[in-house]
C-alpha atoms as a PDB file:
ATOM      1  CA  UNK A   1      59.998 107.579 218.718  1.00  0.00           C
ATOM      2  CA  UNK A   2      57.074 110.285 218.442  1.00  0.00           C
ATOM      3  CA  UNK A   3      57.607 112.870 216.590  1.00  0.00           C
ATOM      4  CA  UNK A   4      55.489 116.247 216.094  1.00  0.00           C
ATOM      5  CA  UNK A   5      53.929 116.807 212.240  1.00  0.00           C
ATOM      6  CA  UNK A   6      55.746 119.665 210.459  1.00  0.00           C
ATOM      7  CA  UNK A   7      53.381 122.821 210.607  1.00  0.00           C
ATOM      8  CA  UNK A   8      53.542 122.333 206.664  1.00  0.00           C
ATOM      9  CA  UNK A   9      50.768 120.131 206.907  1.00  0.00           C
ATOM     10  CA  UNK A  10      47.813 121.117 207.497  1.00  0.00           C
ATOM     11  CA  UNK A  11      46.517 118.659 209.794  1.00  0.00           C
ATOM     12  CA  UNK A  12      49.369 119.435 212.149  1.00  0.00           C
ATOM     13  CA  UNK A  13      47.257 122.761 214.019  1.00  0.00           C
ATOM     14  CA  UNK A  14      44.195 122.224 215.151  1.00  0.00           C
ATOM     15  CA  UNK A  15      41.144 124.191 214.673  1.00  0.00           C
ATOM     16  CA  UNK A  16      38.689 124.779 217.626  1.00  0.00           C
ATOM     17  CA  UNK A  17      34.964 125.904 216.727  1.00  0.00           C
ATOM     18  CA  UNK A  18      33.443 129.094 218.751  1.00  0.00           C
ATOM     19  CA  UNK A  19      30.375 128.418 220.854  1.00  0.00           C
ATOM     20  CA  UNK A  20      28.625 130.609 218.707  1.00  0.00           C
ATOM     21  CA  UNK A  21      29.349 128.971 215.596  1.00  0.00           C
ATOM     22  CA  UNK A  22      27.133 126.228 216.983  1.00  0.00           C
ATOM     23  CA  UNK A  23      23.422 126.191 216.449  1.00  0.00           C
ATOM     24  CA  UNK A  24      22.787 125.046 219.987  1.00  0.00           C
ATOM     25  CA  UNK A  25      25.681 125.372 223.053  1.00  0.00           C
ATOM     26  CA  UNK A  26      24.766 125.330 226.321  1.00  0.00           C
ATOM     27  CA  UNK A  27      26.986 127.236 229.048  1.00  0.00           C
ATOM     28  CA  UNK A  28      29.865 129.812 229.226  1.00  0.00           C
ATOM     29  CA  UNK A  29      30.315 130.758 225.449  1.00  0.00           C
ATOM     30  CA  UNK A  30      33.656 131.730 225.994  1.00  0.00           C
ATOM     31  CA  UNK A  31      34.571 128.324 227.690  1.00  0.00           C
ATOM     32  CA  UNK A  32      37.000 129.207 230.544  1.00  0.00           C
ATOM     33  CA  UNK A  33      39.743 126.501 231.258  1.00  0.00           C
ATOM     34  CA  UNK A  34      38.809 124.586 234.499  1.00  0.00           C
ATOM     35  CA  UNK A  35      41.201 121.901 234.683  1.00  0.00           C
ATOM     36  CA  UNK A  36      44.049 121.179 231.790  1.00  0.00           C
ATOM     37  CA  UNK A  37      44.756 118.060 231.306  1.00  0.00           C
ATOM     38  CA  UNK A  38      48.603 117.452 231.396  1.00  0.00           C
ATOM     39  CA  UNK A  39      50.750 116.535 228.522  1.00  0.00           C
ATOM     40  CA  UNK A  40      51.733 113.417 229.322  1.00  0.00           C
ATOM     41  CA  UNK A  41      48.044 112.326 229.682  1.00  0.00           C
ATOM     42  CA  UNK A  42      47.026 113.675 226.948  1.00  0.00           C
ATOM     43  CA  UNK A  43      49.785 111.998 224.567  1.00  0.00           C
ATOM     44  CA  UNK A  44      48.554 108.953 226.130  1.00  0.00           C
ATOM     45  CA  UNK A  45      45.259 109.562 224.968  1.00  0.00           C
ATOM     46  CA  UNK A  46      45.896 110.781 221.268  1.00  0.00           C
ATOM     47  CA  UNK A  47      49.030 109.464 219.767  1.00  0.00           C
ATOM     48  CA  UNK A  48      48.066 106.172 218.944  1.00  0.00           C
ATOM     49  CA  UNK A  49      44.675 107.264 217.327  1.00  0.00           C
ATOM     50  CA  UNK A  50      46.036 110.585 216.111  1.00  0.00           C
ATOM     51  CA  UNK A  51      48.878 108.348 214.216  1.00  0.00           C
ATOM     52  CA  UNK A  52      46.136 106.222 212.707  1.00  0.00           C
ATOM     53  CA  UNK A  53      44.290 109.209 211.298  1.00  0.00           C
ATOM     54  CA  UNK A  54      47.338 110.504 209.623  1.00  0.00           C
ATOM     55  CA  UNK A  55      48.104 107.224 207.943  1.00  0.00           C
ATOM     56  CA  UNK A  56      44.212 106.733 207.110  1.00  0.00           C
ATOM     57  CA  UNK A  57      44.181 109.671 205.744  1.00  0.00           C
ATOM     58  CA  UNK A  58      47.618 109.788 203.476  1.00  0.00           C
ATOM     59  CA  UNK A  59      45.721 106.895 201.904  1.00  0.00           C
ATOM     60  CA  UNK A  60      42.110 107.284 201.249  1.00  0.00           C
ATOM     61  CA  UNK A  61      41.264 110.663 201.012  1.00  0.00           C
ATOM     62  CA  UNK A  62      38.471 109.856 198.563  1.00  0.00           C
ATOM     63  CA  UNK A  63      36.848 107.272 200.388  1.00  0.00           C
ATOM     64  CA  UNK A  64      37.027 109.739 203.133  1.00  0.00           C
ATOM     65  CA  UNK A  65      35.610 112.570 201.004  1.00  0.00           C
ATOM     66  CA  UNK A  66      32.728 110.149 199.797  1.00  0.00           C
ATOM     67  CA  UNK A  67      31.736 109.807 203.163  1.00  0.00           C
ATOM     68  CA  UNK A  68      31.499 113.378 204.547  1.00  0.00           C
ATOM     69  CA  UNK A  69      29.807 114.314 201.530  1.00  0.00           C
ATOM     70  CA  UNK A  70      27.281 111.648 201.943  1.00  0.00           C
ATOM     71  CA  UNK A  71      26.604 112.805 205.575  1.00  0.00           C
ATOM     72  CA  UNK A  72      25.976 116.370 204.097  1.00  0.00           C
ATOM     73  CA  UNK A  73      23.484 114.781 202.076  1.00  0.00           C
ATOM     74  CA  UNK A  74      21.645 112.912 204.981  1.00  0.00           C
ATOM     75  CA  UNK A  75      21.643 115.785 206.956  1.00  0.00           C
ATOM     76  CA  UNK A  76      19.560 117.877 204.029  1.00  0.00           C
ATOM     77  CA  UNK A  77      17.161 114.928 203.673  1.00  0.00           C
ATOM     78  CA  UNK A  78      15.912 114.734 207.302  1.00  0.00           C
ATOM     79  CA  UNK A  79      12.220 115.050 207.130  1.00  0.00           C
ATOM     80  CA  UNK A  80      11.654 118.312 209.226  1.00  0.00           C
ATOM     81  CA  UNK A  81       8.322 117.563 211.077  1.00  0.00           C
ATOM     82  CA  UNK A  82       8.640 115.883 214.468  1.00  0.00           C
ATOM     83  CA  UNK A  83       7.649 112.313 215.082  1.00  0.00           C
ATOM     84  CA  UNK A  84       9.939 108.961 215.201  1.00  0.00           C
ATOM     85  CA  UNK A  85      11.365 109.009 211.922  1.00  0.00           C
ATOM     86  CA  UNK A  86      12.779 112.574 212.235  1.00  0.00           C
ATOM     87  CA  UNK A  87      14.322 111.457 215.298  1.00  0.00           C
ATOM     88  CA  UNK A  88      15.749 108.545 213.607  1.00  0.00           C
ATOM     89  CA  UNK A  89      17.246 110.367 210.841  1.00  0.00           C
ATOM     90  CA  UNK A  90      18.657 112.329 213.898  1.00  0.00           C
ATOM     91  CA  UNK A  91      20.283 109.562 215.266  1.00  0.00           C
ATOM     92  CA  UNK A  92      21.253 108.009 212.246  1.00  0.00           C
ATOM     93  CA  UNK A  93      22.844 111.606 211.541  1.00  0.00           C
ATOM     94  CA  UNK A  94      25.277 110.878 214.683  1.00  0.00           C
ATOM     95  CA  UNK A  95      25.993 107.610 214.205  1.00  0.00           C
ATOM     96  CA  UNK A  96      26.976 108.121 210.602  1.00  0.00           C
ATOM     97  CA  UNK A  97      29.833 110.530 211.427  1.00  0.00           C
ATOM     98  CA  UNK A  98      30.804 108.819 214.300  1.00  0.00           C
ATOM     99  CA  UNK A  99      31.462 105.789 212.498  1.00  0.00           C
ATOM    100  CA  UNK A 100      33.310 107.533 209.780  1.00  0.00           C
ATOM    101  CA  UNK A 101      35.867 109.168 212.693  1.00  0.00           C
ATOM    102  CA  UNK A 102      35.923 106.448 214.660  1.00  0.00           C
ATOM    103  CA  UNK A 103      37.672 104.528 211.041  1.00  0.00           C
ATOM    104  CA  UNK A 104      39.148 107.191 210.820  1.00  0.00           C
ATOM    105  CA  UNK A 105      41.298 106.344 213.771  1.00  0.00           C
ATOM    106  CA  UNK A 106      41.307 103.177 213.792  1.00  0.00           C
ATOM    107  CA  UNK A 107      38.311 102.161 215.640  1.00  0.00           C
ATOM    108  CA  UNK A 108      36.713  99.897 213.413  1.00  0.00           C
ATOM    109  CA  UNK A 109      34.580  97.806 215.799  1.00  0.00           C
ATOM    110  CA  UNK A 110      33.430 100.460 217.371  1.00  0.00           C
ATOM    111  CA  UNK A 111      32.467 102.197 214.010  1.00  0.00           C
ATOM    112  CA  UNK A 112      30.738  98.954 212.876  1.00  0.00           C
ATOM    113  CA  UNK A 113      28.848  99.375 216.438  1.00  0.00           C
ATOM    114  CA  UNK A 114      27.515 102.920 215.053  1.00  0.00           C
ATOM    115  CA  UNK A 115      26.468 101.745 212.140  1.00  0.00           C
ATOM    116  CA  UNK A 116      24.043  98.983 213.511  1.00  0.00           C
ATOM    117  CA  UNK A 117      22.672 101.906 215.854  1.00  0.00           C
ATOM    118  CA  UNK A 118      21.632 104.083 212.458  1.00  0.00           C
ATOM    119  CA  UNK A 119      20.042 100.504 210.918  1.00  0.00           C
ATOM    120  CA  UNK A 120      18.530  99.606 213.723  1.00  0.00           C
ATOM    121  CA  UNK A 121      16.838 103.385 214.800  1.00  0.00           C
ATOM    122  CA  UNK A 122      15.715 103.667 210.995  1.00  0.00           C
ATOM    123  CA  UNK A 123      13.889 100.579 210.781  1.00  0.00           C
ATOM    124  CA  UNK A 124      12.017 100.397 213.712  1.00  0.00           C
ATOM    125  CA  UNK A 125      10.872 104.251 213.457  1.00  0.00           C
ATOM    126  CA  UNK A 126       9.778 103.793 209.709  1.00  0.00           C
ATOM    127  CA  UNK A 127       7.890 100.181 210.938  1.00  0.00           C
ATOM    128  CA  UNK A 128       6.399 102.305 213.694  1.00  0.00           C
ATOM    129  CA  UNK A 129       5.261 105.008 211.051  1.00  0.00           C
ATOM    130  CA  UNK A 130       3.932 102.640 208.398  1.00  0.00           C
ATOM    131  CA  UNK A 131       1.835 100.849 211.362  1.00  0.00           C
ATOM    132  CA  UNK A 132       0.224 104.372 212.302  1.00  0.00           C
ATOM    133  CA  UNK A 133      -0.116 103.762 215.968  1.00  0.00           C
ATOM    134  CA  UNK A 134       1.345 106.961 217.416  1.00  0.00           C
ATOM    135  CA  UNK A 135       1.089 106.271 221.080  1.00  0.00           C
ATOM    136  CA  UNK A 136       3.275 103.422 220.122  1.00  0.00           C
ATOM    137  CA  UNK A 137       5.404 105.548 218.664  1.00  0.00           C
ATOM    138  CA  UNK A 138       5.111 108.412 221.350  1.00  0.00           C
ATOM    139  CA  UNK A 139       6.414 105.484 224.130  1.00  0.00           C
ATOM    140  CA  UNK A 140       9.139 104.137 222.072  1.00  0.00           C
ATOM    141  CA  UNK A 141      10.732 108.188 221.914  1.00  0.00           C
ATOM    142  CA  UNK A 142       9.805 108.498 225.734  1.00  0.00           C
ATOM    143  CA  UNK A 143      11.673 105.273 226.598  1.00  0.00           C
ATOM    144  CA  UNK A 144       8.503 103.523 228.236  1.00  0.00           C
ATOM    145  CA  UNK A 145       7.922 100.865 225.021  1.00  0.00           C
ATOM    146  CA  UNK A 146      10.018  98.740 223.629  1.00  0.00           C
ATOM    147  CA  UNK A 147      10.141  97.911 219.907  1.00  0.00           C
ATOM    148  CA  UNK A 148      12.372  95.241 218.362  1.00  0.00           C
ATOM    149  CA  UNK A 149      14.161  95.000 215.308  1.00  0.00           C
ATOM    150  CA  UNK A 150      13.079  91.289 214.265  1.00  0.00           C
ATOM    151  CA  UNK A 151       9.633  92.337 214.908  1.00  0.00           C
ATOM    152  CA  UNK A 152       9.624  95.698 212.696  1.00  0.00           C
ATOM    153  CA  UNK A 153      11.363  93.278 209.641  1.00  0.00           C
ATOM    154  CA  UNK A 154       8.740  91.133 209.717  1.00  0.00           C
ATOM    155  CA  UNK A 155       5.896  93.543 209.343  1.00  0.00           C
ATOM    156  CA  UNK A 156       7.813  95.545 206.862  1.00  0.00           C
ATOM    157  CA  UNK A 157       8.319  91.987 205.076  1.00  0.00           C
ATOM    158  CA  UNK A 158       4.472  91.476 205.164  1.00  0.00           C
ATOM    159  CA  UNK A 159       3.528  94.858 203.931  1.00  0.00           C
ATOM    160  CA  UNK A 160       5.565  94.959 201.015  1.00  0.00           C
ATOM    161  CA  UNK A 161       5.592  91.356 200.362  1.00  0.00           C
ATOM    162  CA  UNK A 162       3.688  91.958 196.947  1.00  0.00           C
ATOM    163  CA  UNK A 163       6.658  94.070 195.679  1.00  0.00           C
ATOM    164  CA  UNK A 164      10.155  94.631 195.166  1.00  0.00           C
ATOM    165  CA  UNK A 165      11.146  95.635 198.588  1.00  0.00           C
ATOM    166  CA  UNK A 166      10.145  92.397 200.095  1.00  0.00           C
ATOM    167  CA  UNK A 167      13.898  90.882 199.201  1.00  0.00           C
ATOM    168  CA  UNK A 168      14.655  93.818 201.485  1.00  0.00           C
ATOM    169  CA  UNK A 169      13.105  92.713 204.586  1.00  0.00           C
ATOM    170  CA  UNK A 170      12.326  89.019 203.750  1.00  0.00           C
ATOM    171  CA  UNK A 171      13.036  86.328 206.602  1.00  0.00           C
ATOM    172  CA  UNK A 172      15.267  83.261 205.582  1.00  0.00           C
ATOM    173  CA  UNK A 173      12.603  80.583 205.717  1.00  0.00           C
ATOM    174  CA  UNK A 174      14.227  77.667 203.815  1.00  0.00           C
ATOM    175  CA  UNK A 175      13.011  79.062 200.626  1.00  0.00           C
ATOM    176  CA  UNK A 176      14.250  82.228 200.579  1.00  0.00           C
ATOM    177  CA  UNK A 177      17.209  83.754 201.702  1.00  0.00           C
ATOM    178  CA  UNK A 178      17.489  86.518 204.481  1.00  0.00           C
ATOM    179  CA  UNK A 179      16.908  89.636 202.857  1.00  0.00           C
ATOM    180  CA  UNK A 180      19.974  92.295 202.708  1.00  0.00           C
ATOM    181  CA  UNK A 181      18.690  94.461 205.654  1.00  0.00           C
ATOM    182  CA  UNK A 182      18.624  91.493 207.737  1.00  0.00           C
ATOM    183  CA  UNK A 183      21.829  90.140 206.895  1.00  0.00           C
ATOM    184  CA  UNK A 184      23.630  92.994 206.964  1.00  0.00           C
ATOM    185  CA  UNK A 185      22.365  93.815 210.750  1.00  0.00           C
ATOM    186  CA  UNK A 186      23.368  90.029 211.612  1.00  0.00           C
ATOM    187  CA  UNK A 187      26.794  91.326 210.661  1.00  0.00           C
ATOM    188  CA  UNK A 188      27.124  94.340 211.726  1.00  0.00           C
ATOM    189  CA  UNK A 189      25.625  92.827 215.347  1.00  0.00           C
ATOM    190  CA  UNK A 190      28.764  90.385 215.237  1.00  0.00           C
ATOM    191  CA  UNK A 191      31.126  93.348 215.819  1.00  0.00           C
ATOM    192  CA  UNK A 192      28.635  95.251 217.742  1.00  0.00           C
ATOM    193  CA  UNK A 193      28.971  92.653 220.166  1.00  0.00           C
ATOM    194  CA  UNK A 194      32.519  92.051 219.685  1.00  0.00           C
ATOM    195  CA  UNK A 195      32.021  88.310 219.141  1.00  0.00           C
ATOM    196  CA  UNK A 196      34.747  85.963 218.716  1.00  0.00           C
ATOM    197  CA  UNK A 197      36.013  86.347 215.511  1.00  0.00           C
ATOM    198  CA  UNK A 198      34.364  89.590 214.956  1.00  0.00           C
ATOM    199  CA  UNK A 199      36.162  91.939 217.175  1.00  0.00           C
ATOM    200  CA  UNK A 200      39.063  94.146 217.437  1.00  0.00           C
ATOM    201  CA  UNK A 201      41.875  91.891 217.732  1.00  0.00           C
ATOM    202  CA  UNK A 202      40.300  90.265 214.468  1.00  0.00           C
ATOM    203  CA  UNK A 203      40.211  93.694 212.643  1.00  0.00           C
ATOM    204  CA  UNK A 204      43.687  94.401 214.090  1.00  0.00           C
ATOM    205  CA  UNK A 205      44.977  91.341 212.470  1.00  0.00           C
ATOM    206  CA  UNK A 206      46.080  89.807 216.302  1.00  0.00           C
ATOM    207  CA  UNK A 207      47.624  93.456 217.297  1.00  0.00           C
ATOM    208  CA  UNK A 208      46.364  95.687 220.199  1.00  0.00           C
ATOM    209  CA  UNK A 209      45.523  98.680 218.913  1.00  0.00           C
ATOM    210  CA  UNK A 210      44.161 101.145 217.428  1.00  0.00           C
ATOM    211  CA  UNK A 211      46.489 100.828 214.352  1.00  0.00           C
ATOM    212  CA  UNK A 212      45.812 101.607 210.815  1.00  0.00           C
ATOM    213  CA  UNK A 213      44.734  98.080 209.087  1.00  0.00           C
ATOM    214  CA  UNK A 214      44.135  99.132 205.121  1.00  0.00           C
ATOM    215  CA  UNK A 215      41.624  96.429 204.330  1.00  0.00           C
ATOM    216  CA  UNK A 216      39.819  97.107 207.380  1.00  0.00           C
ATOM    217  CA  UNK A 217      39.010 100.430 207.026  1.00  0.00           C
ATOM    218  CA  UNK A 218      37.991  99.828 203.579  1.00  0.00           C
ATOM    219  CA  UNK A 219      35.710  97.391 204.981  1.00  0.00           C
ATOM    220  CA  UNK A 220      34.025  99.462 207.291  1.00  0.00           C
ATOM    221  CA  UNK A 221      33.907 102.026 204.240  1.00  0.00           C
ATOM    222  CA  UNK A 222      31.845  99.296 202.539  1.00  0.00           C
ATOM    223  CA  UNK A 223      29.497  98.700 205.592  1.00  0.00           C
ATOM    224  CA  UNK A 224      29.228 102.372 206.021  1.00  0.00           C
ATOM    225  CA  UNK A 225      27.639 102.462 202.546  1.00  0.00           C
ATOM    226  CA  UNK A 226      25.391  99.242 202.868  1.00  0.00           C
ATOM    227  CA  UNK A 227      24.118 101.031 205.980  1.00  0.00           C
ATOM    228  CA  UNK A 228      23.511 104.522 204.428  1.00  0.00           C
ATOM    229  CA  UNK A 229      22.070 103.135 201.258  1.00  0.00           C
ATOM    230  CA  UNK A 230      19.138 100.680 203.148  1.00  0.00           C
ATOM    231  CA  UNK A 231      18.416 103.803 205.618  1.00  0.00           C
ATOM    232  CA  UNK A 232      17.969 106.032 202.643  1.00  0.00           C
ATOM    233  CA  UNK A 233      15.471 103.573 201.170  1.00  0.00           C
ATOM    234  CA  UNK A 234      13.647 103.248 204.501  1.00  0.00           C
ATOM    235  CA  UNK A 235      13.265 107.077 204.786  1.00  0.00           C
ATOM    236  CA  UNK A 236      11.901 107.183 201.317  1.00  0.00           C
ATOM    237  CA  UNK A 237       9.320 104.330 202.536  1.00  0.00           C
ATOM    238  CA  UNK A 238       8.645 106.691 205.029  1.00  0.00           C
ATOM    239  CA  UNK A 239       8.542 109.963 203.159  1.00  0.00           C
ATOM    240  CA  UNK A 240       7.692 109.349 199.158  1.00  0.00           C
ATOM    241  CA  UNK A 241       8.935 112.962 198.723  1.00  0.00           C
ATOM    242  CA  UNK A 242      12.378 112.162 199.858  1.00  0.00           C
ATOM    243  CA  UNK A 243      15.152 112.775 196.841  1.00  0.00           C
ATOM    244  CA  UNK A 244      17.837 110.294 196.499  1.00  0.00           C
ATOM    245  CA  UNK A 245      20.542 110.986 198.833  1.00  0.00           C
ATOM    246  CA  UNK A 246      23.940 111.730 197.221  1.00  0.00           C
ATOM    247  CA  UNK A 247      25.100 109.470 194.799  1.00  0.00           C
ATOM    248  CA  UNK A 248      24.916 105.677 197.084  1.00  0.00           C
ATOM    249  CA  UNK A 249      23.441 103.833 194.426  1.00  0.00           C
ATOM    250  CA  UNK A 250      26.120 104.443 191.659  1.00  0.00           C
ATOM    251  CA  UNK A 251      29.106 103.660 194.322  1.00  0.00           C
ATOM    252  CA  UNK A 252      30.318 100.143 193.191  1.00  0.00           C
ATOM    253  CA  UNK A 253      30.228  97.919 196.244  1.00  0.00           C
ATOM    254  CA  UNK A 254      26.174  99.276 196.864  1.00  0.00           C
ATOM    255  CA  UNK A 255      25.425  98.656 192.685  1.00  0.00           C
ATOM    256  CA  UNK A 256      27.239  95.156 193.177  1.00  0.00           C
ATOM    257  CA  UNK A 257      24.026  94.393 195.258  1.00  0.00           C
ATOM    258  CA  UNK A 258      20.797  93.657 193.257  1.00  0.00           C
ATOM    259  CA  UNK A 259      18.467  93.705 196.074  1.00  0.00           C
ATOM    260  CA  UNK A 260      19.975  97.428 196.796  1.00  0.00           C
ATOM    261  CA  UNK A 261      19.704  98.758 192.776  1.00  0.00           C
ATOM    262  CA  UNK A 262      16.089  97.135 192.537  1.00  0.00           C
ATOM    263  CA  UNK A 263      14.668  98.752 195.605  1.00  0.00           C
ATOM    264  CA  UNK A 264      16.355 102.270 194.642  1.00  0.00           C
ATOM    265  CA  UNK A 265      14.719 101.525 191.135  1.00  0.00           C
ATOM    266  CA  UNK A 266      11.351 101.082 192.488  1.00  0.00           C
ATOM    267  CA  UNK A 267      11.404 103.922 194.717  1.00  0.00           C
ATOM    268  CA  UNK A 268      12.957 106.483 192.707  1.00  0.00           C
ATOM    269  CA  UNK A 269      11.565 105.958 189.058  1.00  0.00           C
ATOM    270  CA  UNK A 270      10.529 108.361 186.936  1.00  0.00           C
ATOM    271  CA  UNK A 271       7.092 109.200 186.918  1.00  0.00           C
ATOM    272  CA  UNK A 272       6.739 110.533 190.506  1.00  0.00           C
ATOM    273  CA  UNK A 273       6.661 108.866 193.764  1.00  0.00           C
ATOM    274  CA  UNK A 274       5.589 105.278 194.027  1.00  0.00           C
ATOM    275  CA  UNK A 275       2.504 104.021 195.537  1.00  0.00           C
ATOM    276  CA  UNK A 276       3.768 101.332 197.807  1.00  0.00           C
ATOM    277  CA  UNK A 277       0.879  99.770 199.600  1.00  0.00           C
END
């Protein structure tokens, strides 16, 4: 039986922003009611979720506190000047707190899903900026040119072959193994595209859902951090002024990765800002 959260704790009353405490909000600032939804519907909606958050968060505040404070660190790294890696630091923005309340409740394909969005959007924009062709890069913003993924790995993989960043991008060829960006998109994608195997029922361990499933939130946790830490090294490919973002590198399951600790080694060394082509 459902039962209300005693008004002890504080996630029992909810708090409801202001129009004006956004920077941009379109409309009626004082947001007149139109049409209530109706109780019922609205339990339909929420309790499941809502019940998911509560146990989620009775048991991993930290790893939830890691990961807001990580977004507050991506959002003061965005490079400021227009152009298609400030909108994919944008998006990635999004998609990074999305995916964090989305695990939150108990949506862990779909956060998975928001993840490979950030990857994706940050690769391809910092490809597009390292290539220089801007009218390329004005069409791919304007939705009239298509870039891939595969295609912006292997160009990044050829430009930075000579250095450390090449087991970053590098192709599996027979003689080298995929490189960690690559991998890790091939399995994110699996969940993205709910893929036998790789989709909610899996994650739900054969239940419909949502419902809170320990180790898979902590695995999203863990693919929230891959993510993060690869787009903070493309947007310091991107932007050699960029400071490291929060503390990714020292968090255990990113310094368990030696690709990951080389690159951020290479690009953030003392001595200034590396020359990297």
């Amino acid at each position: 039986m459902a039962k209300k959260i005693p008004q002890s704790d504080f996630r029992a009353v909810r708090t409801v922003l202001e129009a004006s405490d956004f920077a941009y909000a379109p409309g009626n600032p004082k947001r007149p009611v139109r049409d209530l939804v109706t109780e019922s519907t609205w339990e339909d909606i929420q309790t499941l979720p809502e019940t998911v958050s509560i146990y989620t968060s009775n048991d991993h505040g930290k790893d939830l506190g890691l990961l807001s404070n990580l977004w507050g660190e991506w959002v003061q790294v965005i490079p400021t000047d227009d152009g298609v890696v400030h909108h994919a630091s944008l998006v990635a923005t999004d998609e990074f707190q999305a995916a964090t309340f989305n695990s939150l409740h108990g949506f862990y394909r779909v956060s998975v899903a928001c993840l490979r969005s950030a990857l994706e959007q940050m690769t391809i924009a910092v490809d597009c900026a390292q290539r220089g062709d801007q009218a390329e890069g004005e069409g791919w913003l304007q939705g009239r040119t298509e870039l891939l993924f595969g295609r912006a790995c292997d160009t990044l993989q050829n430009r930075f072959q000579k250095t450390r960043l090449r087991r970053i991008f590098q192709q599996n060829d027979g003689k080298h193994e995929a490189g960690f960006l690559r991998e890790l998109h091939d399995a994110l994608s699996n969940y993205s595209h709910a893929r036998p195997g790789s989709d909610a029922l899996h994650l739900w361990e054969g239940s419909n859902g949502p419902i809170y499933v320990g180790s898979a939130f902590l695995w999203t946790v863990k693919m929230w951090l891959f993510t993060y830490a690869i787009c903070a090294i493309l947007l310091k490919i991107a932007r050699p002024e960029t400071p490291k973002a929060g503390n990714i590198f020292t968090q255990h399951q990113v310094a368990e990765i030696p690709q990951l600790v080389s690159a951020s080694k290479f690009l953030w060394g003392s001595g200034g800002p590396r020359k990297l082509s």
